[in-house]
C-alpha atoms as a PDB file:
ATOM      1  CA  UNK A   1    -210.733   7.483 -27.589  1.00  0.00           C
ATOM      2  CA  UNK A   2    -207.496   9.489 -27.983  1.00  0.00           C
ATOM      3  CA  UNK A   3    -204.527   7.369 -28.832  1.00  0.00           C
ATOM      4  CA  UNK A   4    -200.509   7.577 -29.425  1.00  0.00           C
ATOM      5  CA  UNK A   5    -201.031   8.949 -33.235  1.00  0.00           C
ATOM      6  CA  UNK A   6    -203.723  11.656 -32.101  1.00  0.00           C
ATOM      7  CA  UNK A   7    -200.482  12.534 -29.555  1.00  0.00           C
ATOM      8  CA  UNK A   8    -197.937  12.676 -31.868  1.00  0.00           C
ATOM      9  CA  UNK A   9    -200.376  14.887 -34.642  1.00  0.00           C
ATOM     10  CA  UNK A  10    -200.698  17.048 -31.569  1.00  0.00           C
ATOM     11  CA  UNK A  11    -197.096  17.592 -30.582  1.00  0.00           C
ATOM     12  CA  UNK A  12    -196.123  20.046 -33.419  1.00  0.00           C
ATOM     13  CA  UNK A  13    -192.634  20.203 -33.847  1.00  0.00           C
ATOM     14  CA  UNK A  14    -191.816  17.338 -31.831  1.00  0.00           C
ATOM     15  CA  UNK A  15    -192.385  19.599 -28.536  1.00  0.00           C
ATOM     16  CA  UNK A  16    -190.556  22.525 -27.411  1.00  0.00           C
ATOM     17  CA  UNK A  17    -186.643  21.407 -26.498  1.00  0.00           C
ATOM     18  CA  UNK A  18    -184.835  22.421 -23.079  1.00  0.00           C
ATOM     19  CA  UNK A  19    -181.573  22.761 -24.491  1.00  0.00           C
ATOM     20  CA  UNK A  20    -182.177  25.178 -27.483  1.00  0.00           C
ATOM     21  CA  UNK A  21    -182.169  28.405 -26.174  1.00  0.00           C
ATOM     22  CA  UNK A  22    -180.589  31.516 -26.812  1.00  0.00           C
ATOM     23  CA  UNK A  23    -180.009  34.538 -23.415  1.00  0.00           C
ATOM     24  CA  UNK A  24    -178.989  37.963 -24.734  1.00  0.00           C
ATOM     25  CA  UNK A  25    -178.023  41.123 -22.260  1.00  0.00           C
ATOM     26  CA  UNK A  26    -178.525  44.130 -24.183  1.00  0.00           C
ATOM     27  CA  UNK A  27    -176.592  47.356 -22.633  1.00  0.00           C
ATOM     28  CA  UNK A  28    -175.342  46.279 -19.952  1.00  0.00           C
ATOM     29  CA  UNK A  29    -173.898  49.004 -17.519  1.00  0.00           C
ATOM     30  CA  UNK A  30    -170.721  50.876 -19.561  1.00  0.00           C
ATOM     31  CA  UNK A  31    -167.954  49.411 -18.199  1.00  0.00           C
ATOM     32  CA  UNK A  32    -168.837  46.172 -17.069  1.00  0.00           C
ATOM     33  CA  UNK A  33    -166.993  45.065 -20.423  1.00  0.00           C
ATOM     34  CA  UNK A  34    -169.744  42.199 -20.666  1.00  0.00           C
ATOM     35  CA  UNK A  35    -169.065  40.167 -23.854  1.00  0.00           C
ATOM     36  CA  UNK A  36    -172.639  39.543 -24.948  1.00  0.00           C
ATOM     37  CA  UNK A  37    -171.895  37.540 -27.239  1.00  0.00           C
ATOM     38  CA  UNK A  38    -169.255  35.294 -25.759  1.00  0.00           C
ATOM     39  CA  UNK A  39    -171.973  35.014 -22.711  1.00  0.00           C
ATOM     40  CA  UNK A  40    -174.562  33.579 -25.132  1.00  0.00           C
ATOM     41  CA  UNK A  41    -172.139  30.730 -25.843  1.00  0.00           C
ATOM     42  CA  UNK A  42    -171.088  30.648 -22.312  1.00  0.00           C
ATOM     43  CA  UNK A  43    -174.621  30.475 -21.036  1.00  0.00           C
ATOM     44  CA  UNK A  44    -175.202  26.672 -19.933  1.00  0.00           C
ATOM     45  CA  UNK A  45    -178.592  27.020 -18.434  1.00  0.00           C
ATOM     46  CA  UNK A  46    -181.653  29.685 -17.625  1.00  0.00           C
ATOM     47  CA  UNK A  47    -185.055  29.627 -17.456  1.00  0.00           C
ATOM     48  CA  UNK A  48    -187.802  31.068 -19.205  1.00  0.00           C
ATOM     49  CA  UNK A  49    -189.426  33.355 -16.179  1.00  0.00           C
ATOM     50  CA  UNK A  50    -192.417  32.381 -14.060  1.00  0.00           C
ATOM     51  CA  UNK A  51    -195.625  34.225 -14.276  1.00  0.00           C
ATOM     52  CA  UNK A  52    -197.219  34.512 -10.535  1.00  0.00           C
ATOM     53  CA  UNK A  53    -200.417  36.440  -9.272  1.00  0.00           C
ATOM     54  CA  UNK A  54    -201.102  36.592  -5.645  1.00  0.00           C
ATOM     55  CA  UNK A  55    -204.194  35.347  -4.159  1.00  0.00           C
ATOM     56  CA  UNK A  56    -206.055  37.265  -1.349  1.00  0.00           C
ATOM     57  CA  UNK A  57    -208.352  34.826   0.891  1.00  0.00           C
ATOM     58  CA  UNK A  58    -211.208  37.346   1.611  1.00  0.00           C
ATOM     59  CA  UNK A  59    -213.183  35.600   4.437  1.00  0.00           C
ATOM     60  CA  UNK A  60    -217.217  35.514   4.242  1.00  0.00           C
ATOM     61  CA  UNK A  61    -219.398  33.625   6.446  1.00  0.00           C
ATOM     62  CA  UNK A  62    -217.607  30.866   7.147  1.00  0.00           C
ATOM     63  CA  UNK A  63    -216.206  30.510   3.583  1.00  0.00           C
ATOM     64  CA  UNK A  64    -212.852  31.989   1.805  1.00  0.00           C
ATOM     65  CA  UNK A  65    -213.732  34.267  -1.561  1.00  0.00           C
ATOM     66  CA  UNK A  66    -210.286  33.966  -3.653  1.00  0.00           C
ATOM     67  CA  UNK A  67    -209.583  37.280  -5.824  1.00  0.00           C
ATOM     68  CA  UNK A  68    -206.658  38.146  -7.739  1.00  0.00           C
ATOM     69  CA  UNK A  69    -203.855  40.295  -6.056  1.00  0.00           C
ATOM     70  CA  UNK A  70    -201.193  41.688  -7.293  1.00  0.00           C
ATOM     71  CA  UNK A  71    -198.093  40.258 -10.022  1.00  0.00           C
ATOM     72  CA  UNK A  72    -194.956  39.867  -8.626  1.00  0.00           C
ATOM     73  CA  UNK A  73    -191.950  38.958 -10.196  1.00  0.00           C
ATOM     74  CA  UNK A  74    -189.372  36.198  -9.083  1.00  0.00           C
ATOM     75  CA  UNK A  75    -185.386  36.870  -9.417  1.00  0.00           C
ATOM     76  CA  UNK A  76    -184.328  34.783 -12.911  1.00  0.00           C
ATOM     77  CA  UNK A  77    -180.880  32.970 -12.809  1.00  0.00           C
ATOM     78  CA  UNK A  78    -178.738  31.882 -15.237  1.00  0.00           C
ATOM     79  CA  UNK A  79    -175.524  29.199 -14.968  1.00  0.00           C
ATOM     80  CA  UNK A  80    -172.719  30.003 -17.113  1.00  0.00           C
ATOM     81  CA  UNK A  81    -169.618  28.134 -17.635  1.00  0.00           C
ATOM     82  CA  UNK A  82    -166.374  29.670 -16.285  1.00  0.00           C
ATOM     83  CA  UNK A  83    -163.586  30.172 -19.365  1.00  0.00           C
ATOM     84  CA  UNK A  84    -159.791  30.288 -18.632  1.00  0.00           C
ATOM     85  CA  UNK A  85    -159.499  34.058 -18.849  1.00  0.00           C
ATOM     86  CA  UNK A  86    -162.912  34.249 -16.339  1.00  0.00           C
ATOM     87  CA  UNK A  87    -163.962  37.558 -18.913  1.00  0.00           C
ATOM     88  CA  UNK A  88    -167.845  36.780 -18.689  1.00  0.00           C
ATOM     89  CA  UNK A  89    -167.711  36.078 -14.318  1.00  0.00           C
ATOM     90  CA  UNK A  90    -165.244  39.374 -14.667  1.00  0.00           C
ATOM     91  CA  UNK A  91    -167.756  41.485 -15.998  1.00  0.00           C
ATOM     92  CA  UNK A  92    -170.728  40.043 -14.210  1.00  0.00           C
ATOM     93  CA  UNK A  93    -168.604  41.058 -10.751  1.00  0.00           C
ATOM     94  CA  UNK A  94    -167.671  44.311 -12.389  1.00  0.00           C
ATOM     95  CA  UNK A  95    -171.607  45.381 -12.951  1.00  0.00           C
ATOM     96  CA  UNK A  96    -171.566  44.229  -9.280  1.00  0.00           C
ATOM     97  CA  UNK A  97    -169.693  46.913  -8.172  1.00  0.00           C
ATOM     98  CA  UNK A  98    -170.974  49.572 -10.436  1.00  0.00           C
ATOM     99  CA  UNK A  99    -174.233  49.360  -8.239  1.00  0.00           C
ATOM    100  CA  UNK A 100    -171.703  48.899  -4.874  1.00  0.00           C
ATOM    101  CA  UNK A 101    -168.550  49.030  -4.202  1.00  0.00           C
ATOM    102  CA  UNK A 102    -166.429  46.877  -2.282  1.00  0.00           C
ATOM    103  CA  UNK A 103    -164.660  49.494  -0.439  1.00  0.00           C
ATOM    104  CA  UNK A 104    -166.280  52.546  -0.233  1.00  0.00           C
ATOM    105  CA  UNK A 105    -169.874  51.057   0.025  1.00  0.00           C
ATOM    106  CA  UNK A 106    -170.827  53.980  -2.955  1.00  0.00           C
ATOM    107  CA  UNK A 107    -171.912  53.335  -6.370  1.00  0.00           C
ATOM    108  CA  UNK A 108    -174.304  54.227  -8.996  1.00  0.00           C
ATOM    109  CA  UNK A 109    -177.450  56.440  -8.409  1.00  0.00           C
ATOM    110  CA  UNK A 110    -179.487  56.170 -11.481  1.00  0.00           C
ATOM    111  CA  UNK A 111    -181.295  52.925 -11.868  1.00  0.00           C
ATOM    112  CA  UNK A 112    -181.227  53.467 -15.725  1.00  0.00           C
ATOM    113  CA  UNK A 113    -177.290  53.506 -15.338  1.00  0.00           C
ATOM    114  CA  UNK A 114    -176.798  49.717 -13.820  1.00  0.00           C
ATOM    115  CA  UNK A 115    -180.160  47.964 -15.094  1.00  0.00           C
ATOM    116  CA  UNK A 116    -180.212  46.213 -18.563  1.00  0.00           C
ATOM    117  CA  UNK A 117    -182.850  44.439 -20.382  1.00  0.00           C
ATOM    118  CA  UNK A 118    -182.231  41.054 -20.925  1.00  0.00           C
ATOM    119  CA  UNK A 119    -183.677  38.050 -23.549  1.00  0.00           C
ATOM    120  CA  UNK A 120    -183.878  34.422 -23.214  1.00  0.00           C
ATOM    121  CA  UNK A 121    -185.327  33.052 -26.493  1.00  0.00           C
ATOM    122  CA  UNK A 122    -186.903  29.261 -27.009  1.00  0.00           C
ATOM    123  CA  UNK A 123    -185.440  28.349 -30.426  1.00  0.00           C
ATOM    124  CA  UNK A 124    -186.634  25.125 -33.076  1.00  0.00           C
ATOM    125  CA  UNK A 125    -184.991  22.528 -34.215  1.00  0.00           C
ATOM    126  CA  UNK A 126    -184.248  24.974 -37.093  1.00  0.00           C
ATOM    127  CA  UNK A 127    -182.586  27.794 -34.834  1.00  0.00           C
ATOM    128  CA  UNK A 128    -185.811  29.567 -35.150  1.00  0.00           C
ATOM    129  CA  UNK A 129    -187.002  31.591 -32.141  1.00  0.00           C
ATOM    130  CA  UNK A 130    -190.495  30.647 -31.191  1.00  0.00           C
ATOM    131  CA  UNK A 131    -191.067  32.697 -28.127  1.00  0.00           C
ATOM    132  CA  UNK A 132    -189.264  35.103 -26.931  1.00  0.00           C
ATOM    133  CA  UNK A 133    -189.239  37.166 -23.120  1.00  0.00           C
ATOM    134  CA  UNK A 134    -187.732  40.446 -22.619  1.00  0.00           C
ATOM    135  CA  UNK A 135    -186.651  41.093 -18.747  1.00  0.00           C
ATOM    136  CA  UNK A 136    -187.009  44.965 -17.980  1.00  0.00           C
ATOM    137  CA  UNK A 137    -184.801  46.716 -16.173  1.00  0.00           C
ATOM    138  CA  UNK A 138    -182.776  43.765 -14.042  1.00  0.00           C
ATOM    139  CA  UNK A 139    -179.197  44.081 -12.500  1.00  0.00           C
ATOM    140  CA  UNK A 140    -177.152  40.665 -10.844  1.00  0.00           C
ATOM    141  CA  UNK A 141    -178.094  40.340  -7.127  1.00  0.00           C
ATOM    142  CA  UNK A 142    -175.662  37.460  -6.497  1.00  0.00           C
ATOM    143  CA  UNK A 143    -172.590  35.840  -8.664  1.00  0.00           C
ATOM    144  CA  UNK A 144    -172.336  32.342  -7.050  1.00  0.00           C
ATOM    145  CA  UNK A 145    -168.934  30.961  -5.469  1.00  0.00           C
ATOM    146  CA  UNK A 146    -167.271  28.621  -7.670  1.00  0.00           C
ATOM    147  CA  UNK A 147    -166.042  25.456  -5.513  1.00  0.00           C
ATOM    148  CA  UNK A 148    -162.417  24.312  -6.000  1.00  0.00           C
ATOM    149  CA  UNK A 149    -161.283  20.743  -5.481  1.00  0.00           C
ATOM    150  CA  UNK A 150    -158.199  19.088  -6.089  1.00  0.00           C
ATOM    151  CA  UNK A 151    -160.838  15.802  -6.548  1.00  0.00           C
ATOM    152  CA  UNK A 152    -163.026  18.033  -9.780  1.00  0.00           C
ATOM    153  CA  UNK A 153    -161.465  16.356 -12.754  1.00  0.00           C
ATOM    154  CA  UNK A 154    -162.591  16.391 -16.426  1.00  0.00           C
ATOM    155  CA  UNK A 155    -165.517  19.347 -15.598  1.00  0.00           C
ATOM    156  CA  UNK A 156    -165.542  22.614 -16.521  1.00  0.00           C
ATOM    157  CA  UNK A 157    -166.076  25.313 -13.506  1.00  0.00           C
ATOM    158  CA  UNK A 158    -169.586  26.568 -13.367  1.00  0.00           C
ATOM    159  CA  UNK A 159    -171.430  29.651 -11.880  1.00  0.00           C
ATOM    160  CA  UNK A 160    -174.999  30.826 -11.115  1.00  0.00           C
ATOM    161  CA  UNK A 161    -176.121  34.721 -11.660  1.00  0.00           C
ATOM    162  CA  UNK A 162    -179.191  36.091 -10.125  1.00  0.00           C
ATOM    163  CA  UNK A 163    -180.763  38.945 -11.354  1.00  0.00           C
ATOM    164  CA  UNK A 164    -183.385  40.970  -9.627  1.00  0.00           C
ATOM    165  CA  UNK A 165    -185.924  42.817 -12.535  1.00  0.00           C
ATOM    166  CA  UNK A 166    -189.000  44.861 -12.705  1.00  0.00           C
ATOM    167  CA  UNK A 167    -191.592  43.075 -15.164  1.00  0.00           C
ATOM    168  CA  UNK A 168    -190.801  41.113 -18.327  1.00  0.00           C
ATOM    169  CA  UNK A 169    -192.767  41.351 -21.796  1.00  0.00           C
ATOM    170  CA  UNK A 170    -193.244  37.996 -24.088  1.00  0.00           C
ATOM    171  CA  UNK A 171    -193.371  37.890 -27.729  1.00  0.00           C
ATOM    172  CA  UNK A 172    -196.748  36.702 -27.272  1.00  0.00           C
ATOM    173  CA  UNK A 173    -198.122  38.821 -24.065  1.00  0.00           C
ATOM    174  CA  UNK A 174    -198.994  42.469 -24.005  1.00  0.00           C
END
């Protein structure tokens, strides 16, 4: 019979914390003047990415045979805090327009010239990283509103990004 110390022996490390995490954006599009660094202070929240494989229901006498279909891959968000001088939200809604512009409706042709590859690491309690995803080829689909209220005292303006990407790549998954 399993009890609380057979638990605790289990739970390495004390288990895996939601608040120590690292996201990095490595190249993003030249001139978006993205501050990576600043952004990976900035960064209040993200997610490490789901994994999903469709099911196909293939029907046989009376009875469904489930087989495997194909990955997909579900936009990843982040929430960032907004600074005074708005430089990460700035750069976010400059990538933006590198893949469309606001007034001409052109922009980039290339995919390699507006995607970026982007990390979110799990760190320890020790600031060591103990899994780490790489996110392949993804560009922002959306830079949230930030709401404005004469009532939003003592908190610090917030915004989502959602980025669209092809396939990510653990430190642990081929």
């Amino acid at each position: 019979m399993a009890n609380v110390d057979d638990f605790k022996a289990k739970l390495i490390g004390g288990g895996a914390r939601a608040n120590l995490f690292k996201v990095i954006i490595n190249n993003p599009p030249v001139g978006a003047g993205l501050d990576t660094e600043l952004l990976s202070f900035t960064c209040k929240g993200a997610q490490l990415p789901a994994s999903v494989v469709a099911q196909i229901d293939v029907p046989f006498r009376g009875r469904q045979l489930k087989v495997a279909g194909d990955r997909t891959f579900e936009n990843w968000t982040i929430t960032a805090y907004n600074e005074d001088s708005n430089d990460v939200r700035s750069a976010f809604e400059s990538w933006m327009n590198t893949i469309n512009q606001h007034v001409n409706n052109e922009g980039a042709k290339s995919p390699s010239s507006y995607q970026a590859d982007l990390i979110v690491q799990q760190l320890d309690r020790e600031n060591v990283v103990t899994k780490e995803y790489a996110i392949r080829g993804a560009f922002p689909v959306n830079v949230s509103a930030i709401d404005l209220s004469y009532d939003a005292n003592d908190a610090i303006e917030e915004f989502t990004v959602e980025f669209a990407y092809q396939y990510w790549e653990s430190n642990t998954t081929s």
